[in-house]
C-alpha atoms as a PDB file:
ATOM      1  CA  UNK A   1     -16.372   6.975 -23.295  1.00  0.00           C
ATOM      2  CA  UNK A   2     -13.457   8.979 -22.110  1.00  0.00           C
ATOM      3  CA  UNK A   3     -13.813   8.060 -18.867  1.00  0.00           C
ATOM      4  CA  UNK A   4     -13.727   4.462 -19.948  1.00  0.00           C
ATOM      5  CA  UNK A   5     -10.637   4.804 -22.045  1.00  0.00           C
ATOM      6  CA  UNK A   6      -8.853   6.584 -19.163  1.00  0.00           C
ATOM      7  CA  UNK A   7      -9.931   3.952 -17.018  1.00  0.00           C
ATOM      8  CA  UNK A   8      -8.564   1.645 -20.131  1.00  0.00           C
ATOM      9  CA  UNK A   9      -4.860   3.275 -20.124  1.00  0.00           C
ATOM     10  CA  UNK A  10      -4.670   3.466 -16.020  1.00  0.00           C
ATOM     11  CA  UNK A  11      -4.850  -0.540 -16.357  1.00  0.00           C
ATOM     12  CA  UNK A  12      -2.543  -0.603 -19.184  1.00  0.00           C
ATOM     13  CA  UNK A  13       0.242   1.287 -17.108  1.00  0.00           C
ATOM     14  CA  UNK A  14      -0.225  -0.692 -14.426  1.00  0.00           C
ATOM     15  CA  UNK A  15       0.576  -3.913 -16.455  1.00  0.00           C
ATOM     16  CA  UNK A  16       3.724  -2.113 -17.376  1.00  0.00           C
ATOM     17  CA  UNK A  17       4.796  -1.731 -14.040  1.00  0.00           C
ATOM     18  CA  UNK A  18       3.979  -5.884 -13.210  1.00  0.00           C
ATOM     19  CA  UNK A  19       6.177  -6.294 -16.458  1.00  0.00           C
ATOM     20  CA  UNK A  20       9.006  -4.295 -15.199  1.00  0.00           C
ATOM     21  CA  UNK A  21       9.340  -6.086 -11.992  1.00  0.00           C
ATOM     22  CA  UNK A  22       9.102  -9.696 -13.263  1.00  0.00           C
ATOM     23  CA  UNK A  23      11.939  -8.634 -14.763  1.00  0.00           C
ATOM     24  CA  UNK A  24      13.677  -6.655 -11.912  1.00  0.00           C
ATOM     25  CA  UNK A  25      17.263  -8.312 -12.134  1.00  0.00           C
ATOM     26  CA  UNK A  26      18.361  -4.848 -10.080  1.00  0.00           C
ATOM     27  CA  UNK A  27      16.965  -6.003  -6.968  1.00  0.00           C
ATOM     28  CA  UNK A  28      18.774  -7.868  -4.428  1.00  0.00           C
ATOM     29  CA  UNK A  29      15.531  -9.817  -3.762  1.00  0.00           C
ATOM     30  CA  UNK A  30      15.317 -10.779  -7.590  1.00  0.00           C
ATOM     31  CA  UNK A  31      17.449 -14.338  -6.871  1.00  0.00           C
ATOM     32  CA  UNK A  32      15.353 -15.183  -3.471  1.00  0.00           C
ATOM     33  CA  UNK A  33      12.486 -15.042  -5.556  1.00  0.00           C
ATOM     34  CA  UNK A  34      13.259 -16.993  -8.216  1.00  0.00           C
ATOM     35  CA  UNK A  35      15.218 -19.359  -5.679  1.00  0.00           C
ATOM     36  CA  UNK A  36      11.958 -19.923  -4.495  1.00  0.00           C
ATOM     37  CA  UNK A  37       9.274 -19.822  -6.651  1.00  0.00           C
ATOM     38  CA  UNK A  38       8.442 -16.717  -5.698  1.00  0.00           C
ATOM     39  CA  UNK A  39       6.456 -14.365  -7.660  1.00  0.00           C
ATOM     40  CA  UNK A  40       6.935 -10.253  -7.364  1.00  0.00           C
ATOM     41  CA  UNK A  41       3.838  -8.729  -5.707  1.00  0.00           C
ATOM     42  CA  UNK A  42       2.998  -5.416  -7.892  1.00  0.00           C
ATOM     43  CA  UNK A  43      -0.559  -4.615  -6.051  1.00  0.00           C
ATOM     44  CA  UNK A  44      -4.036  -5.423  -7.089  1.00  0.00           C
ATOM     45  CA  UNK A  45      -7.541  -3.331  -7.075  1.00  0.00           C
ATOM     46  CA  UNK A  46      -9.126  -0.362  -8.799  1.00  0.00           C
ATOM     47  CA  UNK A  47      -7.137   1.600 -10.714  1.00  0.00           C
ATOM     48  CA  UNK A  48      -9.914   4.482 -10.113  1.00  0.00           C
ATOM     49  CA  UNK A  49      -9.547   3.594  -6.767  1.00  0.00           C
ATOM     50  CA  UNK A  50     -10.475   6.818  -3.931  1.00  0.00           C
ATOM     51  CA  UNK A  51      -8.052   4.504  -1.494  1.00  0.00           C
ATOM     52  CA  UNK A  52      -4.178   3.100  -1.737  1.00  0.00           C
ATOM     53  CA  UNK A  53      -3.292   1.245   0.837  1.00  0.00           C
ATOM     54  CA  UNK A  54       0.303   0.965   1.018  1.00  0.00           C
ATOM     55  CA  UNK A  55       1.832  -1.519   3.031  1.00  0.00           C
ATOM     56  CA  UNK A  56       5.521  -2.730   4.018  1.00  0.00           C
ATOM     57  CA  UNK A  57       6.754  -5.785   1.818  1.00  0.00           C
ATOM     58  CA  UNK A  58       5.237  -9.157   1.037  1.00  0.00           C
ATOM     59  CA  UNK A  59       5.276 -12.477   3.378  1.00  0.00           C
ATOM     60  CA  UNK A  60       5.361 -15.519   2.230  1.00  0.00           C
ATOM     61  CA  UNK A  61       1.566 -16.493   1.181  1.00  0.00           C
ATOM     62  CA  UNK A  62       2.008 -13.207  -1.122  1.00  0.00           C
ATOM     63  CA  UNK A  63       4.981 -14.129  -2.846  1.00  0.00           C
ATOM     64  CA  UNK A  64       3.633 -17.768  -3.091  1.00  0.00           C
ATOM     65  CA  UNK A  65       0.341 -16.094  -4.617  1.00  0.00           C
ATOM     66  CA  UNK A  66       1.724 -13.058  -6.118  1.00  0.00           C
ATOM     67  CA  UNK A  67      -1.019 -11.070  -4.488  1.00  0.00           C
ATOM     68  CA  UNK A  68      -1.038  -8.573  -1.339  1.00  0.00           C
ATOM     69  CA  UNK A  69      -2.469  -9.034   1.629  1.00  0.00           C
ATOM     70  CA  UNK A  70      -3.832 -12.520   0.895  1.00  0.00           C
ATOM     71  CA  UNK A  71      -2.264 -14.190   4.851  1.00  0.00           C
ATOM     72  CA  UNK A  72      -3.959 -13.404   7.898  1.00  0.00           C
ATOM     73  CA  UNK A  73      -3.007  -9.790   8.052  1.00  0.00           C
ATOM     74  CA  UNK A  74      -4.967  -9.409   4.701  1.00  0.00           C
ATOM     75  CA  UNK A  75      -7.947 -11.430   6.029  1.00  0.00           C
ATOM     76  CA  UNK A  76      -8.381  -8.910   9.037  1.00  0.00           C
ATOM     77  CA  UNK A  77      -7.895  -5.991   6.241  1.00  0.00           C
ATOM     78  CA  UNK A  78     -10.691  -7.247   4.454  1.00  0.00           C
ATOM     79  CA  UNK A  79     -12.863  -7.947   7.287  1.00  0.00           C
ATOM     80  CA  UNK A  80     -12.155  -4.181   8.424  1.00  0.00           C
ATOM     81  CA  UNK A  81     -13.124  -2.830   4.327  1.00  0.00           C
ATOM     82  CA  UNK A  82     -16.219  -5.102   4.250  1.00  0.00           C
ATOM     83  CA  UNK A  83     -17.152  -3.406   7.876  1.00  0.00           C
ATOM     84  CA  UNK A  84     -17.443  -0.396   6.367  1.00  0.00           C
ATOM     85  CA  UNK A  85     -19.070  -1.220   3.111  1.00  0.00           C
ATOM     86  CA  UNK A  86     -15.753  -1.430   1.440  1.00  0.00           C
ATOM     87  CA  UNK A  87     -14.060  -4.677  -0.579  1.00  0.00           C
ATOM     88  CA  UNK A  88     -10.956  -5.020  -2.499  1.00  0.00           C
ATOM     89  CA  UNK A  89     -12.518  -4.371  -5.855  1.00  0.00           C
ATOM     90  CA  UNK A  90     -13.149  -0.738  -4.504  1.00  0.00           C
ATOM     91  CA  UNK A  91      -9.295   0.130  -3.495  1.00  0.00           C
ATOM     92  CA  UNK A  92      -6.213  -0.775  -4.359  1.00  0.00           C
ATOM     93  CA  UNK A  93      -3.372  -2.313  -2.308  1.00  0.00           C
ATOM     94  CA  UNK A  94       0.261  -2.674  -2.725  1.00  0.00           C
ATOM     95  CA  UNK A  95       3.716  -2.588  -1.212  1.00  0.00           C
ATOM     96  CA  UNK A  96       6.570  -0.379  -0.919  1.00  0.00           C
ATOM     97  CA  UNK A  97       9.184  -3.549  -1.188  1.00  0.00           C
ATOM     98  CA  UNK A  98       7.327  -5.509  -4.354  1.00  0.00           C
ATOM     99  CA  UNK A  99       9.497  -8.708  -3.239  1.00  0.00           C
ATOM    100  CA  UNK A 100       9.675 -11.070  -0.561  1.00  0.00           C
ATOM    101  CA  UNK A 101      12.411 -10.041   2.219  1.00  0.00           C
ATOM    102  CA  UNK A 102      14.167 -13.857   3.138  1.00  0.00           C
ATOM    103  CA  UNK A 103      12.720 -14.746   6.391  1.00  0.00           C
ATOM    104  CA  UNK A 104       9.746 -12.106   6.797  1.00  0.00           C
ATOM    105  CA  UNK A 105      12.566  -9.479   7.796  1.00  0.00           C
ATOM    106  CA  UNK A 106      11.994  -5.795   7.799  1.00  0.00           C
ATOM    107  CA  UNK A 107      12.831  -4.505   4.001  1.00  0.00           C
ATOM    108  CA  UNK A 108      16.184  -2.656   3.897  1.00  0.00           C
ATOM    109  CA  UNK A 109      16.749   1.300   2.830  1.00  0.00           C
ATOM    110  CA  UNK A 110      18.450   0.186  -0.194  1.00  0.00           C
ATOM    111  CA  UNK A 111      15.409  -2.291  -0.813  1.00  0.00           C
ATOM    112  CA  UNK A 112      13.025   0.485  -0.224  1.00  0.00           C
ATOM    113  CA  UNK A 113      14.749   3.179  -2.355  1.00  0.00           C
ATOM    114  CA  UNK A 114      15.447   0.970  -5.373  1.00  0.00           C
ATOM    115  CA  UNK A 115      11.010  -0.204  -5.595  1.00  0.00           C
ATOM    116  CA  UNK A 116      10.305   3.372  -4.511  1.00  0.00           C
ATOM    117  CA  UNK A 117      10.191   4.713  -8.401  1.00  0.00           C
ATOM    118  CA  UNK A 118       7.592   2.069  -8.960  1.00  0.00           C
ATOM    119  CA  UNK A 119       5.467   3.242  -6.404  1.00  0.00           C
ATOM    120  CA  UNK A 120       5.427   6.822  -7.022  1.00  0.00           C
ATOM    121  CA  UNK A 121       4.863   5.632 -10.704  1.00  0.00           C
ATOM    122  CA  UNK A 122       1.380   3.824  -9.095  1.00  0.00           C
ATOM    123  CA  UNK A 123       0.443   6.913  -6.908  1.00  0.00           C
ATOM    124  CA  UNK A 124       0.523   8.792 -10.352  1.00  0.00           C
ATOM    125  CA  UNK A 125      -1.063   6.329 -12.229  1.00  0.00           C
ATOM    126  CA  UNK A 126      -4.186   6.002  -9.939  1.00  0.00           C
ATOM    127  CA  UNK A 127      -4.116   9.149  -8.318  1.00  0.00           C
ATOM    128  CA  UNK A 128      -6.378   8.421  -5.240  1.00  0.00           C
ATOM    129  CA  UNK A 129      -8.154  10.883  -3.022  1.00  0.00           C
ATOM    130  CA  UNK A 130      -6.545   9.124   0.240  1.00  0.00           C
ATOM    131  CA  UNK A 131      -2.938   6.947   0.073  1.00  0.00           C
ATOM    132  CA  UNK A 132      -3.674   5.391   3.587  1.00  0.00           C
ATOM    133  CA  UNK A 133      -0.390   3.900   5.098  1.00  0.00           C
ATOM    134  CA  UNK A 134      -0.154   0.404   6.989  1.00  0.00           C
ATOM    135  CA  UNK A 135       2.391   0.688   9.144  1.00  0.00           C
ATOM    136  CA  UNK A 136       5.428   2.286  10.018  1.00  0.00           C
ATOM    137  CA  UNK A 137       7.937   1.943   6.826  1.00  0.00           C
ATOM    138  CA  UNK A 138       4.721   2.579   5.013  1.00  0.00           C
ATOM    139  CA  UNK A 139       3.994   5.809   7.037  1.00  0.00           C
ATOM    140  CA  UNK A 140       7.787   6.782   7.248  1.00  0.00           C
ATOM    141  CA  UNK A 141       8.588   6.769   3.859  1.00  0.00           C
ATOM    142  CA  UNK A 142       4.942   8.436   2.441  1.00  0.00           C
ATOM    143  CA  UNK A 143       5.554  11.474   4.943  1.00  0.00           C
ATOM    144  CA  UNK A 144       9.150  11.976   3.566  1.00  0.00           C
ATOM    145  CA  UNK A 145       8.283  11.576  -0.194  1.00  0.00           C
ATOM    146  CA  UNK A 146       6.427  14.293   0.524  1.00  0.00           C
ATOM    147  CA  UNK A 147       8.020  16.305   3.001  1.00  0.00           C
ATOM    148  CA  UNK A 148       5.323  16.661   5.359  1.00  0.00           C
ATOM    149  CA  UNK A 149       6.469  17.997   9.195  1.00  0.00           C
ATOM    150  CA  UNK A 150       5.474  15.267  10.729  1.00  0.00           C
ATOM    151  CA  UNK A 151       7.443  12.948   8.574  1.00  0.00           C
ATOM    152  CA  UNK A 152      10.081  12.269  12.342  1.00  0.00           C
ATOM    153  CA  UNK A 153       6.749  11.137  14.728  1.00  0.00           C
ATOM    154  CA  UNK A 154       5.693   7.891  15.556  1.00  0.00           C
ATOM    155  CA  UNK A 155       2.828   5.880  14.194  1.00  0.00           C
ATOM    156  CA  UNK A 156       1.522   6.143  17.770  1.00  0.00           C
ATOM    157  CA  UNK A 157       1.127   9.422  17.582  1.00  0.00           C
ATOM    158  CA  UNK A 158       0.111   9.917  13.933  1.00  0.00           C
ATOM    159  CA  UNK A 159      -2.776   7.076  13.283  1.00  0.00           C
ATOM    160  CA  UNK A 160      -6.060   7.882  12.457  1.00  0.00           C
ATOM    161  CA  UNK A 161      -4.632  11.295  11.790  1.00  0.00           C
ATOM    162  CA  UNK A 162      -5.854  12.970   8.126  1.00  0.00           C
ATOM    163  CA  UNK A 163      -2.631  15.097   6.176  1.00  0.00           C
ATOM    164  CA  UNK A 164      -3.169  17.189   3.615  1.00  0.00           C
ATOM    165  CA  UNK A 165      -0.713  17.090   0.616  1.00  0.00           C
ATOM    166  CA  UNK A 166      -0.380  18.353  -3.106  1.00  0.00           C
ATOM    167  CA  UNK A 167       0.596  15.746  -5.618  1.00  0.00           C
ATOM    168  CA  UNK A 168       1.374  16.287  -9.307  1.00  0.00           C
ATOM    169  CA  UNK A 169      -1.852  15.393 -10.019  1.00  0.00           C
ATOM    170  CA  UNK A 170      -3.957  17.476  -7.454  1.00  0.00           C
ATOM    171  CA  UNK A 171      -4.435  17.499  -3.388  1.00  0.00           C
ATOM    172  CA  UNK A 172      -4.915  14.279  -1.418  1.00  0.00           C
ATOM    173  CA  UNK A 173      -4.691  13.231   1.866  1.00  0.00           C
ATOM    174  CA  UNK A 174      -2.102  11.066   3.797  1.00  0.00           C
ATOM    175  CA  UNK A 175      -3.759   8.953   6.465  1.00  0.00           C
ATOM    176  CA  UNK A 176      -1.796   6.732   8.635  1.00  0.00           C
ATOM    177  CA  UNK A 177      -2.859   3.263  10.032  1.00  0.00           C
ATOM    178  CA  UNK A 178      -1.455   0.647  12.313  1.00  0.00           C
ATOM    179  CA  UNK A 179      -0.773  -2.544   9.766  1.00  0.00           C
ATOM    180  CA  UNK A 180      -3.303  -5.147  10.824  1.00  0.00           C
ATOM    181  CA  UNK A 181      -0.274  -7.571  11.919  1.00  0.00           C
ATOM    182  CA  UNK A 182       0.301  -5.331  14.996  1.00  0.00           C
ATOM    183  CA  UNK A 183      -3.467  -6.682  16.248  1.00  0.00           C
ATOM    184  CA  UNK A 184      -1.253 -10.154  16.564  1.00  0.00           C
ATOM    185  CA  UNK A 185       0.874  -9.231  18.886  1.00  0.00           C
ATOM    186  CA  UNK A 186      -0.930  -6.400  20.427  1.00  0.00           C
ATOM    187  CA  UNK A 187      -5.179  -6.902  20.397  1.00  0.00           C
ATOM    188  CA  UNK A 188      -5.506  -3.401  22.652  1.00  0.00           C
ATOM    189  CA  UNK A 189      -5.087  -1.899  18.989  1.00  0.00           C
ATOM    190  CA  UNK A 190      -7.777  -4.020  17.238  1.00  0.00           C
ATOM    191  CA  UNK A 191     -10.488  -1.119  18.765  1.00  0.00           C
ATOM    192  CA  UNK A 192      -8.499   1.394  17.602  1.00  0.00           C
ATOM    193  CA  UNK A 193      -7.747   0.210  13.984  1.00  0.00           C
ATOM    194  CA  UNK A 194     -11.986  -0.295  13.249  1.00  0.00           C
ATOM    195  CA  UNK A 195     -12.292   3.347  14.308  1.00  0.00           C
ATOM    196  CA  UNK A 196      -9.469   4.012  12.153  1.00  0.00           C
ATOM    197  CA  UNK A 197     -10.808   2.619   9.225  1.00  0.00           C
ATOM    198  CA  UNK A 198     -14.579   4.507  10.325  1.00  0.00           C
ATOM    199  CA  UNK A 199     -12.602   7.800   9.956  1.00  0.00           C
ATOM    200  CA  UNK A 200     -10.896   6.775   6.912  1.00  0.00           C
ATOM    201  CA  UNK A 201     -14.018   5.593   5.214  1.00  0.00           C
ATOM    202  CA  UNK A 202     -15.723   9.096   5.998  1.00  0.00           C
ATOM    203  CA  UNK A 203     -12.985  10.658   4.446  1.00  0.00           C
ATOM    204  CA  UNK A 204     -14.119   9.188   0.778  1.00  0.00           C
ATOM    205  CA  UNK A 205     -17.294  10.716   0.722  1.00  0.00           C
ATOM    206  CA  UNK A 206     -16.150  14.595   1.506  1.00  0.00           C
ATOM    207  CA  UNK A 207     -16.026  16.935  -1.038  1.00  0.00           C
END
């Protein structure tokens, strides 16, 4: 039963957090949204879940939706989880930005630092054994949170590439990935990204 109860409050904290940013009148994306119709985007999954995937900031079919990775980028992530056994209800995705950025542009430092609380406050929540990292803001800000040496190299270098780290709650590993929006624009990555994802999937079942 303790398991289940724990299982119980993770889910409860989490509705917190979608709480707080409904009402996030702090954020510079708070009129856009409701402007728009918009709805915040705090993440969606297992709260238990071995995997976060952390991605950049929500388009437009997220914000419409108010869940991540639900446009064409999230249709090629879940084609890569099911390829590997994998579906949504076994990990957990989410955003650095929680908001909609007008026009699909990149999210802005300030943007970033002022949703960056709320997702530490997820990290801690779910504690996963791998926070896996779609793309570079993703990647960039993940390796500075926590200081890691290669928190200045490129995304081209890093991908596919398993980091150790020690969280507040225990080790875990840091493993960067290209976002599955680069295959658009570039489909030479699409091989690499599937034997991304092979490695990452491995990665669950170590001790």
């Amino acid at each position: 039963m303790h398991g289940e109860d724990y299982s119980l409050d993770k889910s409860r904290e989490l509705e917190n957090i979608e709480k707080v940013l409904k009402q996030l009148t702090s954020s510079p994306l708070y009129a856009y949204r409701v402007e728009n119709g918009f709805h915040s985007v705090p993440g969606e999954g297992n709260p238990d879940a071995k995997i976060l995937f952390i991605g950049e900031a929500p388009g437009k079919n997220e914000a419409e939706s108010g869940r991540p990775f639900v446009g064409r980028a999230g249709k090629d992530l879940d084609s890569l989880l099911q390829a590997n056994g994998l579906n949504r209800d076994d990990v957990f995705i989410t955003n650095i930005v929680k908001d909609r950025p007008p026009a699909n542009r990149a999210p802005t430092r300030a943007e970033i630092m002022l949703y960056a609380p709320i997702l530490i406050r997820q990290i801690k929540i779910i504690q996963p054994k791998i926070i896996a990292t779609l793309g570079r803001f993703s990647m960039e800000f993940i390796l500075s949170h926590f200081d890691l040496p290669e928190k200045r190299e490129k995304i081209g270098a890093l991908h596919g590439r398993p980091m150790k780290v020690v969280a507040s709650f225990g080790p875990l590993i840091v493993f960067p990935l290209y976002h599955p929006a680069a295959i658009f624009y570039n489909r030479k990555l699409e091989p690499e990204l599937a034997e991304d994802f092979r490695k990452l999937v491995a990665l669950v079942s170590m001790p």
